[in-house]
Protein backbone atom coordinates (compact mmCIF):
# COMPACT_ATOMS: atom_id res chain seq x y z
CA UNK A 1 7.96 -24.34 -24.35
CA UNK A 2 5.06 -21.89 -24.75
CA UNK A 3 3.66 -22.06 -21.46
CA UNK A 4 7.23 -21.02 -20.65
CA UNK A 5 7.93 -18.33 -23.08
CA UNK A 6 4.53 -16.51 -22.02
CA UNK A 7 5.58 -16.71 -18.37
CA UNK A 8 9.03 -15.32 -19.14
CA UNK A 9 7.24 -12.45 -20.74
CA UNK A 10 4.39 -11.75 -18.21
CA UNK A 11 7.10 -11.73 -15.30
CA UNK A 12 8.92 -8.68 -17.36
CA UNK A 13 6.16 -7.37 -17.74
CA UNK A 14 5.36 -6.99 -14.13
CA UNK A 15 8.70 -5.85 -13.43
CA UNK A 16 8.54 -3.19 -16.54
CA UNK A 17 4.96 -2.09 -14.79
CA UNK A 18 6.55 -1.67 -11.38
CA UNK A 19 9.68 0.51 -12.34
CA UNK A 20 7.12 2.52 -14.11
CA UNK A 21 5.43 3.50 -11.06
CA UNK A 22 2.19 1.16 -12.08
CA UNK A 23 0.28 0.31 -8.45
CA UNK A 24 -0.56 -3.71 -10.02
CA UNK A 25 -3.50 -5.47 -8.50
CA UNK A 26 -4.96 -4.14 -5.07
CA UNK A 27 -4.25 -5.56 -2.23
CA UNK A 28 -6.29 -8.63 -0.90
CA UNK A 29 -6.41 -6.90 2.86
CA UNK A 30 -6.47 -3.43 1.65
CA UNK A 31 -10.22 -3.01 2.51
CA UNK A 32 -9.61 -2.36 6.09
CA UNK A 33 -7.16 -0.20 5.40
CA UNK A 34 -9.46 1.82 3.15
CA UNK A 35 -12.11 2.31 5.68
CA UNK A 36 -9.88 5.19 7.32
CA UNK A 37 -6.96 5.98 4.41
CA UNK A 38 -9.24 5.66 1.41
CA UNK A 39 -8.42 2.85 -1.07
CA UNK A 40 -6.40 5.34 -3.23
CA UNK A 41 -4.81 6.51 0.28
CA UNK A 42 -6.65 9.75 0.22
CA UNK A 43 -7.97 9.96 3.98
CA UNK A 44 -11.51 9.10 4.83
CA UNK A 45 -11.88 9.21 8.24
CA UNK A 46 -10.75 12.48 10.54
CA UNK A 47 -7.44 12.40 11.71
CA UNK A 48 -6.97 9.57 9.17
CA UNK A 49 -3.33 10.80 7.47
CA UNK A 50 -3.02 10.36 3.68
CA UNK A 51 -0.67 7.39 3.09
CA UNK A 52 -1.06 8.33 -1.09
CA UNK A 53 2.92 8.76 -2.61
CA UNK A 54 4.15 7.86 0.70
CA UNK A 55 7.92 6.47 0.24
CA UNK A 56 6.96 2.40 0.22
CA UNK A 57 9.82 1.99 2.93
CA UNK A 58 8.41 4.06 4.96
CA UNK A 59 4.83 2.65 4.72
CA UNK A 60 6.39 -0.69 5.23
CA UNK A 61 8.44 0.21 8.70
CA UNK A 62 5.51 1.97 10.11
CA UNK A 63 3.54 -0.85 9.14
CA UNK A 64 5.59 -3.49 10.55
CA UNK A 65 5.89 -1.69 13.81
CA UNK A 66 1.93 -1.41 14.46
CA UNK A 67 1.90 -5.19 13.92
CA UNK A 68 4.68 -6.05 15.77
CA UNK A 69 3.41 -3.13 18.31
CA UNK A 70 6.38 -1.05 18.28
CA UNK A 71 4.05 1.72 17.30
CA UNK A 72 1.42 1.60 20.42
CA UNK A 73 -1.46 3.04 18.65
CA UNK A 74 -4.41 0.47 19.57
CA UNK A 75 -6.44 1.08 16.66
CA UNK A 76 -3.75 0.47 14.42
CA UNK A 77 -2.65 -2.84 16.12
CA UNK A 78 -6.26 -4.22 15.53
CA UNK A 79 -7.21 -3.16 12.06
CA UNK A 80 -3.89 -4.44 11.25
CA UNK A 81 -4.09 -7.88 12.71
CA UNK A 82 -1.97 -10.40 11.93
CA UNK A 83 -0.44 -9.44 8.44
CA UNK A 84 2.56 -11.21 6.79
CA UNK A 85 5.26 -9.90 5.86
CA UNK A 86 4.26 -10.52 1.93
CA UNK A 87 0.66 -8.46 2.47
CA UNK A 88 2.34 -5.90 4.62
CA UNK A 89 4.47 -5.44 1.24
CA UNK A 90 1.75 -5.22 -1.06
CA UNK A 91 0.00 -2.51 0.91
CA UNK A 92 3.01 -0.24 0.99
CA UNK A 93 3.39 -0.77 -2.57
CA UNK A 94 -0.07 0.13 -3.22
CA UNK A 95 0.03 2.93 -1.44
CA UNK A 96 2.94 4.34 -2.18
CA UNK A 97 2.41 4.58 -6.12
CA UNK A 98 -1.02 6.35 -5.65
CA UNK A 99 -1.49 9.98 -6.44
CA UNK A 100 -0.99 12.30 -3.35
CA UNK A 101 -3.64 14.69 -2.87
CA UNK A 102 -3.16 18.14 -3.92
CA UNK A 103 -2.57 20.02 -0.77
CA UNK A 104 -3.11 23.60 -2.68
CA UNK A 105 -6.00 25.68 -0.99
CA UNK A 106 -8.27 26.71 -3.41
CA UNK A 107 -9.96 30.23 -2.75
């Protein structure tokens, strides 16, 4: 009855720390994704866009469509690989609740 209480709880929990905006655990296959959009989405590489506060739908779609290659951008198709639809998910959501960069120019 315990066991079940404290899973009731942590599951809330989760869902509390998503509505809040809360990223959760990265990613397992966000590492190649970092090499070029920066693990907090910040761009790394040049031309790299910043996927940071991105709307998660979005990420998702564009996501899906280099791995299904609906979105012919070579690069894209291989660092993405075969992803399921559960990690494709979890990247968007990571993404997506990450601070955007401050575009400002500062003199």
């Amino acid at each position: 009855m315990r066991s079940k209480i404290l899973i009731v709880g942590l599951f809330f929990w989760v869902a509390q720390a998503s509505a809040q905006g809360i990223p959760g655990p990265k990613p397992a296959r966000l590492g190649l994704c970092a090499a070029c959009h920066g693990e907090n989405g910040i761009g790394q590489a040049a031309g790299a866009p910043n996927l940071a506060g991105q709307r998660e739908d979005y990420l998702r779609t564009a996501l899906a469509e280099y791995r299904d290659g609906r979105r012919a951008i070579p690069l894209m198709r291989a660092a993405i690989g075969p992803i399921s639809d559960a990690e494709l998910g979890q990247l968007a959501h990571w993404y997506s609740q990450q601070t955007p960069a401050d575009t400002k120019e500062h003199p």
